[in-house]
ModelCIF file with pLDDT and N, C-alpha, C, O atoms, coordinates in Angstrom:
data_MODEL
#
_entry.id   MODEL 
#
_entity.id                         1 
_entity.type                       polymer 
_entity.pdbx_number_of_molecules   1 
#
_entity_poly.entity_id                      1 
_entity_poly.type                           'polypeptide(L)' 
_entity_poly.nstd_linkage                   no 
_entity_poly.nstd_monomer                   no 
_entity_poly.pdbx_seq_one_letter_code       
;(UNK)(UNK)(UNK)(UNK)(UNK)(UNK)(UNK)(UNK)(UNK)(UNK)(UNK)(UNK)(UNK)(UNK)(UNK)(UNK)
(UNK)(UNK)(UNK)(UNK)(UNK)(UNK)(UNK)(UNK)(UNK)(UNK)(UNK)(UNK)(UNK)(UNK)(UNK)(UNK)
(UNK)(UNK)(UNK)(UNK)(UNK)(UNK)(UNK)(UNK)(UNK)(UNK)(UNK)(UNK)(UNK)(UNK)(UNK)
;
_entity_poly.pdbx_seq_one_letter_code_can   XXXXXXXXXXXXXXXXXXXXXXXXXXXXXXXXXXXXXXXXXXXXXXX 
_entity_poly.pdbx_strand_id                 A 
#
loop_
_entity_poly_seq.entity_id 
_entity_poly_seq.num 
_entity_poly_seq.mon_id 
_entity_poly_seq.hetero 
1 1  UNK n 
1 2  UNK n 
1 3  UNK n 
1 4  UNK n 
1 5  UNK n 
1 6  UNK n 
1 7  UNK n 
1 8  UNK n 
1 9  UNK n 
1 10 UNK n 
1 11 UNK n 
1 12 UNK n 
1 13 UNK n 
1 14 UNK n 
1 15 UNK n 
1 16 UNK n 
1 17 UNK n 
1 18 UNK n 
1 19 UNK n 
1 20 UNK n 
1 21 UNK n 
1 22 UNK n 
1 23 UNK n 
1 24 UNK n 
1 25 UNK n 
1 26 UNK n 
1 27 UNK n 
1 28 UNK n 
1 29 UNK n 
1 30 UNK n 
1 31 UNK n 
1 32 UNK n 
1 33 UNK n 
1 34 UNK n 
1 35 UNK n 
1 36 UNK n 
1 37 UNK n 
1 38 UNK n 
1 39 UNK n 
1 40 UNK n 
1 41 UNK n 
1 42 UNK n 
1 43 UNK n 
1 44 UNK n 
1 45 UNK n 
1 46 UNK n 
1 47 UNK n 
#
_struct_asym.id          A 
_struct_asym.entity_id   1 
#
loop_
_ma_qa_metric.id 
_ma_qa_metric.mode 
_ma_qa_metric.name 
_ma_qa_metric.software_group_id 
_ma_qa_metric.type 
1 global pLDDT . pLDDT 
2 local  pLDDT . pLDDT 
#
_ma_qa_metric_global.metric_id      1 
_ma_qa_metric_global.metric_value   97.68 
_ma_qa_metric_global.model_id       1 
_ma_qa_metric_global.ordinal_id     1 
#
loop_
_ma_qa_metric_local.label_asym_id 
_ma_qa_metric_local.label_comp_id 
_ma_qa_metric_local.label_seq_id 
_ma_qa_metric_local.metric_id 
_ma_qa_metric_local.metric_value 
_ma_qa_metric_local.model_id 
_ma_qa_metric_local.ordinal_id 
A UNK 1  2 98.00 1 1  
A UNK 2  2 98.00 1 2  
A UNK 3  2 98.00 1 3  
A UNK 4  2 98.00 1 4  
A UNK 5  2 98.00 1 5  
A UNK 6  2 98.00 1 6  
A UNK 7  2 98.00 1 7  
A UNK 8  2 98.00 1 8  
A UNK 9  2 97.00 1 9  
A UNK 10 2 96.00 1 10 
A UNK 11 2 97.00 1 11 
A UNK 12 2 98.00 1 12 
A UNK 13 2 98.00 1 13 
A UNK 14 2 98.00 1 14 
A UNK 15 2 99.00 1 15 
A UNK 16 2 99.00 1 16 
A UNK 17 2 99.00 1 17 
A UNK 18 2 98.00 1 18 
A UNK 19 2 98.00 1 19 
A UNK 20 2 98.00 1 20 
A UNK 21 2 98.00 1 21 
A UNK 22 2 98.00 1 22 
A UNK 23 2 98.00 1 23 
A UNK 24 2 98.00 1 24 
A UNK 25 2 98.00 1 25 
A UNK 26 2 98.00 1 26 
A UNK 27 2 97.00 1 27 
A UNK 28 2 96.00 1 28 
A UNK 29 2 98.00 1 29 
A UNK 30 2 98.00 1 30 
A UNK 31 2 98.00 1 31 
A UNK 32 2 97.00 1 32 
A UNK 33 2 98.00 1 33 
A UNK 34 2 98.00 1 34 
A UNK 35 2 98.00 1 35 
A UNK 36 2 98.00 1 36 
A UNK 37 2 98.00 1 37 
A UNK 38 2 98.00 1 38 
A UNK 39 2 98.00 1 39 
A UNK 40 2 98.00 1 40 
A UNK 41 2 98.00 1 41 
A UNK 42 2 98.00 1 42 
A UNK 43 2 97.00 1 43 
A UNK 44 2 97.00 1 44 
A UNK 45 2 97.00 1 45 
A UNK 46 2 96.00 1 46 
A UNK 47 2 93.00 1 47 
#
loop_
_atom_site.group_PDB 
_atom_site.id 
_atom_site.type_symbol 
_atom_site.label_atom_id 
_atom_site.label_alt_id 
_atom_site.label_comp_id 
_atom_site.label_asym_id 
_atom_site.label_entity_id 
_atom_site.label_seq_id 
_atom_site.pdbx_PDB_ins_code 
_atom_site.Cartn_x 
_atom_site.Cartn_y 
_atom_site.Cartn_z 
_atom_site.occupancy 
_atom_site.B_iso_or_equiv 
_atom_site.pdbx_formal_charge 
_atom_site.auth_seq_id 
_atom_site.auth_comp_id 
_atom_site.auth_asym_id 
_atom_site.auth_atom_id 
_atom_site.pdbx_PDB_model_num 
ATOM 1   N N  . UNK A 1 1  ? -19.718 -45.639 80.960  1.00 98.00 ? 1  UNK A N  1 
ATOM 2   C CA . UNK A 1 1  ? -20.314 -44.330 80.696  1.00 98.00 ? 1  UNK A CA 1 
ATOM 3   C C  . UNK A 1 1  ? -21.430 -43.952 81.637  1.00 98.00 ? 1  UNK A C  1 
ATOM 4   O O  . UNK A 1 1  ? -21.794 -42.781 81.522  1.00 98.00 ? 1  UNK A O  1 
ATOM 5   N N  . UNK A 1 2  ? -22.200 -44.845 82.749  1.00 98.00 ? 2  UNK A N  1 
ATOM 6   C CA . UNK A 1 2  ? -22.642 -44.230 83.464  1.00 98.00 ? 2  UNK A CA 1 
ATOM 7   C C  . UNK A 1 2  ? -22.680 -43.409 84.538  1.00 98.00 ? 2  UNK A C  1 
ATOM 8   O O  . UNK A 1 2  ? -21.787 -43.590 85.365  1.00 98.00 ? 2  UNK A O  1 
ATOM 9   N N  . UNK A 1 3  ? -23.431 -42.596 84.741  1.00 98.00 ? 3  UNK A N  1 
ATOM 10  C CA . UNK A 1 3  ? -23.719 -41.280 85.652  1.00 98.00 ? 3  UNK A CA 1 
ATOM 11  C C  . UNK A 1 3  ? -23.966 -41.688 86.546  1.00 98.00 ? 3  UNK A C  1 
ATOM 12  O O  . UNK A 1 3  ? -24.824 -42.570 86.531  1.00 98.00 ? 3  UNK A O  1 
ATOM 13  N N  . UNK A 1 4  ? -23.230 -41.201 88.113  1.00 98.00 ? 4  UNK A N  1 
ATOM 14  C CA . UNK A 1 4  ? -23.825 -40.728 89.345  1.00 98.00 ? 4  UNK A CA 1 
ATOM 15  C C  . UNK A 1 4  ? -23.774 -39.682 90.115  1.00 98.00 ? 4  UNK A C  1 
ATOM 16  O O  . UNK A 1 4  ? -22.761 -39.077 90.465  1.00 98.00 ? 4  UNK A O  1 
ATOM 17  N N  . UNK A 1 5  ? -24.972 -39.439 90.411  1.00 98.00 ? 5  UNK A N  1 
ATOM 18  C CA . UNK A 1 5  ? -25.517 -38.315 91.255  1.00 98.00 ? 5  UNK A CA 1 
ATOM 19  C C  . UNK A 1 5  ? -25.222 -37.852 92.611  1.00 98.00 ? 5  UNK A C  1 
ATOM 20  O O  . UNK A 1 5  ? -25.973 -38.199 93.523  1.00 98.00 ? 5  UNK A O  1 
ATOM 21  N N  . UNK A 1 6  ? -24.411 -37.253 92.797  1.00 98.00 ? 6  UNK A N  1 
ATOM 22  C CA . UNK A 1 6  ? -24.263 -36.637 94.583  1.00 98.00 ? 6  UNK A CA 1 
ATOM 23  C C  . UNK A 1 6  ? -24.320 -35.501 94.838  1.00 98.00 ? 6  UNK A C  1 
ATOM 24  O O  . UNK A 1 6  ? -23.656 -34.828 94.049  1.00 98.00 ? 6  UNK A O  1 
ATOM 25  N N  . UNK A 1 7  ? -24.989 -34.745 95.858  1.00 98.00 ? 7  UNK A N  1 
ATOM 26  C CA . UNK A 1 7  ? -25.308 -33.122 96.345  1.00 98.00 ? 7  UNK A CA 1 
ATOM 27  C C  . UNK A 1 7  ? -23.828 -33.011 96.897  1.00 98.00 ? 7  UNK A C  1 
ATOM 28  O O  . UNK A 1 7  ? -23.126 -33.709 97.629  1.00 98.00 ? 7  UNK A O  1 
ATOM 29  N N  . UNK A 1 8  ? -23.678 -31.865 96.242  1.00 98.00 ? 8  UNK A N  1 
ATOM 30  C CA . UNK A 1 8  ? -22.544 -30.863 96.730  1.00 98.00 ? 8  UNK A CA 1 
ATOM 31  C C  . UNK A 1 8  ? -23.225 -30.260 98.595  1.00 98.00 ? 8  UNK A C  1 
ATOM 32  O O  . UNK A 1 8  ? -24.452 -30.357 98.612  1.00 98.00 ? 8  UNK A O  1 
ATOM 33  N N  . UNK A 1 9  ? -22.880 -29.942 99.409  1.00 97.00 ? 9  UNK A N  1 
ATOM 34  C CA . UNK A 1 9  ? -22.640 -29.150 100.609 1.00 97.00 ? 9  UNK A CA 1 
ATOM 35  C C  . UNK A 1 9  ? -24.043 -27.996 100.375 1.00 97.00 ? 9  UNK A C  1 
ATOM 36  O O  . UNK A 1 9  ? -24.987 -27.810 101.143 1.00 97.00 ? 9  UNK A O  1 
ATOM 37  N N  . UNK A 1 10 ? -23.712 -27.234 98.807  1.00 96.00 ? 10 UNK A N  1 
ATOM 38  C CA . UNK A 1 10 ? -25.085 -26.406 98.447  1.00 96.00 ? 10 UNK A CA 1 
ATOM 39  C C  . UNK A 1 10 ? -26.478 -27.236 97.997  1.00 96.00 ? 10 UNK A C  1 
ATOM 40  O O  . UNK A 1 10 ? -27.566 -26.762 97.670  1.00 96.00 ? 10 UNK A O  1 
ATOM 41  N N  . UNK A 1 11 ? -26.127 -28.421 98.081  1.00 97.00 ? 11 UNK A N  1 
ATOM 42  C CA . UNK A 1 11 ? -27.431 -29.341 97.616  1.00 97.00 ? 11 UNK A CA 1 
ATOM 43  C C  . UNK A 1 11 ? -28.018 -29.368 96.242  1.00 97.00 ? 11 UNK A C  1 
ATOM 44  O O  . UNK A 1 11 ? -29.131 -29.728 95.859  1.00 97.00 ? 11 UNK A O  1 
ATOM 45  N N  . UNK A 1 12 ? -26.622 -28.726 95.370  1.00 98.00 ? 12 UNK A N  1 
ATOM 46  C CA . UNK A 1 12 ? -26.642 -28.858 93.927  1.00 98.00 ? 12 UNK A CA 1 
ATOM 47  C C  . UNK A 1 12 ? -26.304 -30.252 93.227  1.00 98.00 ? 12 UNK A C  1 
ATOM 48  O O  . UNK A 1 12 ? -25.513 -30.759 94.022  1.00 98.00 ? 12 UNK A O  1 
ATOM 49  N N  . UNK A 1 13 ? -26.452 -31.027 92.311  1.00 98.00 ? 13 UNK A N  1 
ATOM 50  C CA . UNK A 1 13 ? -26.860 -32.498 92.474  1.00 98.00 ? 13 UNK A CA 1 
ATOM 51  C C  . UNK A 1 13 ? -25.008 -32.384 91.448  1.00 98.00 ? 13 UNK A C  1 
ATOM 52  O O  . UNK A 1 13 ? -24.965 -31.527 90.565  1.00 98.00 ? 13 UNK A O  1 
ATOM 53  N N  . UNK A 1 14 ? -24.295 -32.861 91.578  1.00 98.00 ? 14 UNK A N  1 
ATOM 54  C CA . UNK A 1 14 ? -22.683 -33.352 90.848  1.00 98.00 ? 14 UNK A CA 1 
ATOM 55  C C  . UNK A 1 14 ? -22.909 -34.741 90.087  1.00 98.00 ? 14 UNK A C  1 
ATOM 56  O O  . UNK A 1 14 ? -23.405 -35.778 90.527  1.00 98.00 ? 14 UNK A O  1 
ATOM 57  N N  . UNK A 1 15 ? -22.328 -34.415 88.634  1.00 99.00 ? 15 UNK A N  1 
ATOM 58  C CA . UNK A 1 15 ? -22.272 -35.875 87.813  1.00 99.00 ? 15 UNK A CA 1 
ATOM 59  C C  . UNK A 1 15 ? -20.770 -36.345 88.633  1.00 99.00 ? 15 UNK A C  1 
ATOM 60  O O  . UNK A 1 15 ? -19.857 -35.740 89.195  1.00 99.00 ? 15 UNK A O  1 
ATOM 61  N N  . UNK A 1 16 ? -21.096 -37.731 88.347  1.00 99.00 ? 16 UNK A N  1 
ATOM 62  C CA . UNK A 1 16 ? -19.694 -38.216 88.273  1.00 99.00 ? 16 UNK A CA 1 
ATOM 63  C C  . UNK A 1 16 ? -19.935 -39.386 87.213  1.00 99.00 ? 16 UNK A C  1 
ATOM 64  O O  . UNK A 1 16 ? -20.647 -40.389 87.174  1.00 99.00 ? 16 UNK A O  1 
ATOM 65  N N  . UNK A 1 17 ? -19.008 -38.782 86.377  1.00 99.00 ? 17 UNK A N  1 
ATOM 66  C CA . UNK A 1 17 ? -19.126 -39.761 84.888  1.00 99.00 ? 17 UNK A CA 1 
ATOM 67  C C  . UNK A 1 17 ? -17.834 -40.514 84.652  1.00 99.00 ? 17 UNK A C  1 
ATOM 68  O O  . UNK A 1 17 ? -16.699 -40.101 84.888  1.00 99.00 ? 17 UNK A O  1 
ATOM 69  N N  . UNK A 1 18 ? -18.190 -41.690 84.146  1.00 98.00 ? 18 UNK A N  1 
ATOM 70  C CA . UNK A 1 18 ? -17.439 -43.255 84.192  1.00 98.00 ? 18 UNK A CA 1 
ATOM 71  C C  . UNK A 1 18 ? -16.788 -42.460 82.640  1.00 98.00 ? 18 UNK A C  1 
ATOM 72  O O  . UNK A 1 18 ? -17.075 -41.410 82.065  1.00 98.00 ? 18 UNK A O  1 
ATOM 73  N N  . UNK A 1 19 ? -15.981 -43.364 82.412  1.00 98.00 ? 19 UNK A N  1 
ATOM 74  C CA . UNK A 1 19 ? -15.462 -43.310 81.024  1.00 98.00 ? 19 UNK A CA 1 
ATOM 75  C C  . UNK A 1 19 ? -15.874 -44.803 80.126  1.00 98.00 ? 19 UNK A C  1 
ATOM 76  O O  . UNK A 1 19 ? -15.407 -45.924 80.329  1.00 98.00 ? 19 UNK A O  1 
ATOM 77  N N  . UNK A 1 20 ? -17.207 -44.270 78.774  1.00 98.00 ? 20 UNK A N  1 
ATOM 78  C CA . UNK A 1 20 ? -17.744 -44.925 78.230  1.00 98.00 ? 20 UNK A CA 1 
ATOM 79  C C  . UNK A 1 20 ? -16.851 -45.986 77.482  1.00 98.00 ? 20 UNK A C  1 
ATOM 80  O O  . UNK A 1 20 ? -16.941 -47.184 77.748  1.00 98.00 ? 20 UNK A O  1 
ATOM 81  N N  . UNK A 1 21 ? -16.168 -45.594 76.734  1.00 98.00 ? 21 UNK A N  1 
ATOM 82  C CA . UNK A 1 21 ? -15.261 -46.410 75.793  1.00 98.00 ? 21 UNK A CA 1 
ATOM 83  C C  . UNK A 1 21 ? -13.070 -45.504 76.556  1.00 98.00 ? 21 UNK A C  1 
ATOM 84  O O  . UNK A 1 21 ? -12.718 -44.609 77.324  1.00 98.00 ? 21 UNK A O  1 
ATOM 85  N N  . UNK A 1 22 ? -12.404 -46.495 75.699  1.00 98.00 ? 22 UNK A N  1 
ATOM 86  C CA . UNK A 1 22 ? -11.155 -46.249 75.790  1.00 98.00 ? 22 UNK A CA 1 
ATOM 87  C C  . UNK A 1 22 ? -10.477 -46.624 74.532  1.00 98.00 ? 22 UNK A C  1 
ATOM 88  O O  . UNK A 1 22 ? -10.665 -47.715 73.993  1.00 98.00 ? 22 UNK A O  1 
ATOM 89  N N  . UNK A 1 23 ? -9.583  -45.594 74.005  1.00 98.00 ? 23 UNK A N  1 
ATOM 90  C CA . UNK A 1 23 ? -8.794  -45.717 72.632  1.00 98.00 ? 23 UNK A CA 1 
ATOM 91  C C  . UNK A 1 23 ? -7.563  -46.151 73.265  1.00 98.00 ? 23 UNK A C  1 
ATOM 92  O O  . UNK A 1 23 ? -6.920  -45.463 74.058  1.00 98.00 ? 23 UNK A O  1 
ATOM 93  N N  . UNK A 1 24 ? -7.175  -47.672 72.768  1.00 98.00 ? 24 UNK A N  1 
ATOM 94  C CA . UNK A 1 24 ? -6.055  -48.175 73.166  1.00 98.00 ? 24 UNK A CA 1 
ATOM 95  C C  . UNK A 1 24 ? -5.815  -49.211 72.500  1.00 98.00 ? 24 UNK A C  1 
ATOM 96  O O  . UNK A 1 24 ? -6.656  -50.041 72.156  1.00 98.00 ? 24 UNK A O  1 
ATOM 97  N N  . UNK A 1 25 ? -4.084  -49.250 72.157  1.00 98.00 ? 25 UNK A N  1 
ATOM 98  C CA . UNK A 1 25 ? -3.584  -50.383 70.978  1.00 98.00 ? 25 UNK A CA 1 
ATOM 99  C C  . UNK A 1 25 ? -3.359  -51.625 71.712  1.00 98.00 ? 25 UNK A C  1 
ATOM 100 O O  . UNK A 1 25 ? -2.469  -51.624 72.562  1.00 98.00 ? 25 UNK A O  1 
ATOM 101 N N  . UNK A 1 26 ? -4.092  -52.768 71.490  1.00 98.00 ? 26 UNK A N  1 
ATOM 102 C CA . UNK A 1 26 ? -3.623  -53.889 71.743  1.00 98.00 ? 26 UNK A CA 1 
ATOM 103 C C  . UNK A 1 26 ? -3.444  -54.656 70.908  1.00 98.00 ? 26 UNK A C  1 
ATOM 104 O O  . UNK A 1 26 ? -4.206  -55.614 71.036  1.00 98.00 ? 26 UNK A O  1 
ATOM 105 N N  . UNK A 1 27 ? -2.649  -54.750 69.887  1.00 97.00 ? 27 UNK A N  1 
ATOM 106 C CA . UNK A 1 27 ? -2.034  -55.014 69.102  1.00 97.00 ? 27 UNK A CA 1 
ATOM 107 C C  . UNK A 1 27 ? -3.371  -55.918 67.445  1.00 97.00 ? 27 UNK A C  1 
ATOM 108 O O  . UNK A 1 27 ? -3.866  -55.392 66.447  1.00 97.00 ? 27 UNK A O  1 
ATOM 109 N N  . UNK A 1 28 ? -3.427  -57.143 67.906  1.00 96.00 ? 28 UNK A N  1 
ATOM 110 C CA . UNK A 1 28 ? -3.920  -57.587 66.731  1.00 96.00 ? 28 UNK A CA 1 
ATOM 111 C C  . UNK A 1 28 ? -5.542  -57.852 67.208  1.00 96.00 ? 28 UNK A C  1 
ATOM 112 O O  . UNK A 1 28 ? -6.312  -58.549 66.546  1.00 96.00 ? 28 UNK A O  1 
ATOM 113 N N  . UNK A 1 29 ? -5.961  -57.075 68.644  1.00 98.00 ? 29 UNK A N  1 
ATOM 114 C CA . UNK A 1 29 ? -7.519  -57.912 69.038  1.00 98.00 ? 29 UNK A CA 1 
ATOM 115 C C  . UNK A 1 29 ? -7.841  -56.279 69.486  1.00 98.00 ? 29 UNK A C  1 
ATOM 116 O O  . UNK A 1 29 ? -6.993  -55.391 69.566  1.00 98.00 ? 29 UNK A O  1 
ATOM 117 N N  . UNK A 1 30 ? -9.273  -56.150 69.746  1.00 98.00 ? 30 UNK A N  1 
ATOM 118 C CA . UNK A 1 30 ? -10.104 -54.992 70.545  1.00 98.00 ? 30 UNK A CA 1 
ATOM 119 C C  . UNK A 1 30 ? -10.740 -56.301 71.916  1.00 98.00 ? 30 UNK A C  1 
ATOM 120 O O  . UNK A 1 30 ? -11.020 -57.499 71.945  1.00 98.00 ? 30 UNK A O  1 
ATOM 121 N N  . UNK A 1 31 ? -10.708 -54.927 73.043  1.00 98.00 ? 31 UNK A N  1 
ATOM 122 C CA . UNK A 1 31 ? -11.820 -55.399 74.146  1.00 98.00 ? 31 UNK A CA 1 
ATOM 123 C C  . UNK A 1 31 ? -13.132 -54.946 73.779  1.00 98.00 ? 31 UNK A C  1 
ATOM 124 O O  . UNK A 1 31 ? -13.463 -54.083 72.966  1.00 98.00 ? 31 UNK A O  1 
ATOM 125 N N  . UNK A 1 32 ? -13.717 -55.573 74.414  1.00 97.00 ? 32 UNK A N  1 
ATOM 126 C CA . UNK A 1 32 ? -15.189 -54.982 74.824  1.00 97.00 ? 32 UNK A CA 1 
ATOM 127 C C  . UNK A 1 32 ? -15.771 -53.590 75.172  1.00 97.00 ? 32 UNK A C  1 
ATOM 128 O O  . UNK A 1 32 ? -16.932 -53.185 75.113  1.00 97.00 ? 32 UNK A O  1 
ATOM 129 N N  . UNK A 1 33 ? -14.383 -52.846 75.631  1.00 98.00 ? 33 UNK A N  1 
ATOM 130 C CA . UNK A 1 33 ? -14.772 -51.048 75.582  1.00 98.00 ? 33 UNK A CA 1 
ATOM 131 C C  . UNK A 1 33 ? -13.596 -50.547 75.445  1.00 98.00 ? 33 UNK A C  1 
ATOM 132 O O  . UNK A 1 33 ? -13.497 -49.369 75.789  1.00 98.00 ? 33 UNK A O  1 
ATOM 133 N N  . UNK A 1 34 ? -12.467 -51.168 74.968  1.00 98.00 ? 34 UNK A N  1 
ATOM 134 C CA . UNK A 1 34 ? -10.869 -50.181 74.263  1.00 98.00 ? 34 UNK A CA 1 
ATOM 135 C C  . UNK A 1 34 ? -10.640 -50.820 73.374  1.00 98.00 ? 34 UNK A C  1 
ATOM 136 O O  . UNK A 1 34 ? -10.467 -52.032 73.504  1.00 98.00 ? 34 UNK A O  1 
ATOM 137 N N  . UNK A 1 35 ? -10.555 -50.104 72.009  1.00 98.00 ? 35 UNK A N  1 
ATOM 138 C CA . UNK A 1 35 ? -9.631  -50.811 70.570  1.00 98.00 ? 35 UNK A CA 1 
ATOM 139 C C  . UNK A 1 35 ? -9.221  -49.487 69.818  1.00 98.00 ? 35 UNK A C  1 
ATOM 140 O O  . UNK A 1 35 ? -8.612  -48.515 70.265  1.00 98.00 ? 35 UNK A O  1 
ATOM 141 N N  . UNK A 1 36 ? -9.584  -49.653 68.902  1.00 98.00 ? 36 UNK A N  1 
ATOM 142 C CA . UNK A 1 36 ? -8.677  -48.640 67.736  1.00 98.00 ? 36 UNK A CA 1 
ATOM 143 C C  . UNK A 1 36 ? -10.173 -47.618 67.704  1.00 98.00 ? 36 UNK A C  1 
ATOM 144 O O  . UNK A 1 36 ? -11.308 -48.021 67.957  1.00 98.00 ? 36 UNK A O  1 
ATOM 145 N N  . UNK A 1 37 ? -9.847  -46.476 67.389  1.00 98.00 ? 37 UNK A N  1 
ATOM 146 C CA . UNK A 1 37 ? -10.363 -45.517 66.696  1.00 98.00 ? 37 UNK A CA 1 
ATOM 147 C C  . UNK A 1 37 ? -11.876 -45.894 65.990  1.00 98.00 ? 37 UNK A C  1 
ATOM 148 O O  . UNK A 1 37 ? -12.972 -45.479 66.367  1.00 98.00 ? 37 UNK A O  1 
ATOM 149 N N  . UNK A 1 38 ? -11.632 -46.667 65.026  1.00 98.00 ? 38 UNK A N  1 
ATOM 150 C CA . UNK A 1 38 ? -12.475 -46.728 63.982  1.00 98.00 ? 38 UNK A CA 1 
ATOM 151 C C  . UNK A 1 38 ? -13.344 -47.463 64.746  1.00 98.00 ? 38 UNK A C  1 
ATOM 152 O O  . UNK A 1 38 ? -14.533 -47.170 64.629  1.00 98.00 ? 38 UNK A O  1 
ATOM 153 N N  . UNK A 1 39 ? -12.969 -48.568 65.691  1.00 98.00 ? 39 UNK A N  1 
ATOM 154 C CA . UNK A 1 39 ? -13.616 -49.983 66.677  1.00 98.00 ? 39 UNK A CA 1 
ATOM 155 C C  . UNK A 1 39 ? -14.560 -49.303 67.465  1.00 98.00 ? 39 UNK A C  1 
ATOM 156 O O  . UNK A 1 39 ? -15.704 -49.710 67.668  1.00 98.00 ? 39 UNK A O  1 
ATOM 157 N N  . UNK A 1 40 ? -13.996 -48.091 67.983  1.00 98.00 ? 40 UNK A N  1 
ATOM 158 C CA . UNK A 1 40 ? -14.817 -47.646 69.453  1.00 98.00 ? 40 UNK A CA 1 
ATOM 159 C C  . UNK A 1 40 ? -15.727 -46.809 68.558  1.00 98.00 ? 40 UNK A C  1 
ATOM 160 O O  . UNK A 1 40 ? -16.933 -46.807 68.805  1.00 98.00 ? 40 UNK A O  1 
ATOM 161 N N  . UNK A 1 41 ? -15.258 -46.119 67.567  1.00 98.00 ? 41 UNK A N  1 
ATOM 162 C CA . UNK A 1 41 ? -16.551 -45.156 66.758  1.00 98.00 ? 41 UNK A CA 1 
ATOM 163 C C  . UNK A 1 41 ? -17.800 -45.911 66.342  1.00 98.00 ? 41 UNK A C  1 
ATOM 164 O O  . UNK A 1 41 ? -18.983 -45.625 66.527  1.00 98.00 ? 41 UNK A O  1 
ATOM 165 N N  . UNK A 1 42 ? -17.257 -46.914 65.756  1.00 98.00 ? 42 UNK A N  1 
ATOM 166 C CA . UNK A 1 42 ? -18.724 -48.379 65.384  1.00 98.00 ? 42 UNK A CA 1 
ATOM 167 C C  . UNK A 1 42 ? -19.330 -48.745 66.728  1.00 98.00 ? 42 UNK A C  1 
ATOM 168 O O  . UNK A 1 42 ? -20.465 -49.220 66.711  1.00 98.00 ? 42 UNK A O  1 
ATOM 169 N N  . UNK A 1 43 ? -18.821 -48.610 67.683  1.00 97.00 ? 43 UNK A N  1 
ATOM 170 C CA . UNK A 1 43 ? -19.078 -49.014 69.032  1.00 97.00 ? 43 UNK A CA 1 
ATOM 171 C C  . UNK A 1 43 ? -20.508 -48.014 69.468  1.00 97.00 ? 43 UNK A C  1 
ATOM 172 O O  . UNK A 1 43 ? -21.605 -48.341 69.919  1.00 97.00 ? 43 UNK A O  1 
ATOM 173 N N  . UNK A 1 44 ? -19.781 -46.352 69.015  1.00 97.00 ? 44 UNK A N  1 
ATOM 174 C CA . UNK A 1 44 ? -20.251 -44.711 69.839  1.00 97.00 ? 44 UNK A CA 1 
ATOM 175 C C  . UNK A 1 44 ? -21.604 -45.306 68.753  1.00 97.00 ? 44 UNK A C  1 
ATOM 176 O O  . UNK A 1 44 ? -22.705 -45.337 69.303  1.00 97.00 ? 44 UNK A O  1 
ATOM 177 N N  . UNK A 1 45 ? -21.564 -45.631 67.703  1.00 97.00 ? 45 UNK A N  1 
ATOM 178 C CA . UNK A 1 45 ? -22.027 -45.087 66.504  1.00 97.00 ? 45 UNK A CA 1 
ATOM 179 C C  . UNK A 1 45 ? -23.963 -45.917 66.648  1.00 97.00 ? 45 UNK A C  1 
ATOM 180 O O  . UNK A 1 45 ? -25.078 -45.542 66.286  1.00 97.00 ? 45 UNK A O  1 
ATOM 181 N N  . UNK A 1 46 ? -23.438 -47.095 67.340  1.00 96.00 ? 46 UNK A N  1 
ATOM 182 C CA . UNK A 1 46 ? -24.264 -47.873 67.357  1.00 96.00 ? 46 UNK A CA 1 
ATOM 183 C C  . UNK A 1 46 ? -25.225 -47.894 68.795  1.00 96.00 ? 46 UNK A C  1 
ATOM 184 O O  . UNK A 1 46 ? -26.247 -48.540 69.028  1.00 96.00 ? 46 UNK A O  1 
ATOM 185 N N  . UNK A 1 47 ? -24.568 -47.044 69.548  1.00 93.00 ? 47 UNK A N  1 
ATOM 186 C CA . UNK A 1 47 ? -25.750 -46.845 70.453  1.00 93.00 ? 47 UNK A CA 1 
ATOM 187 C C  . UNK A 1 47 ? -26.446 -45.688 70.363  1.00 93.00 ? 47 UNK A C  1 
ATOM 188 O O  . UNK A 1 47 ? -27.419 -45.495 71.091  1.00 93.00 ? 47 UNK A O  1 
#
């Protein structure tokens, strides 16, 4: 989920944003930033 900063040509500053978490089935386990729904919300919920 972190942000970086680069000037556009007009010297206007552009996010470029990571993707914090990922909703994805891996069957009977979660990773560390993709699991189920409810996994990544306890995840959002807690920072």
């Amino acid at each position: 989920g972190d942000i970086i900063w680069l000037k556009n040509k007009q010297g206007y500053e552009i996010p470029v944003i990571s993707i914090r978490y990922t909703l994805w089935n891996f069957g009977n386990v979660n990773h560390e930033r993709e699991g189920t729904p409810a996994y990544i919300a306890q995840k959002l919920t807690a920072d």
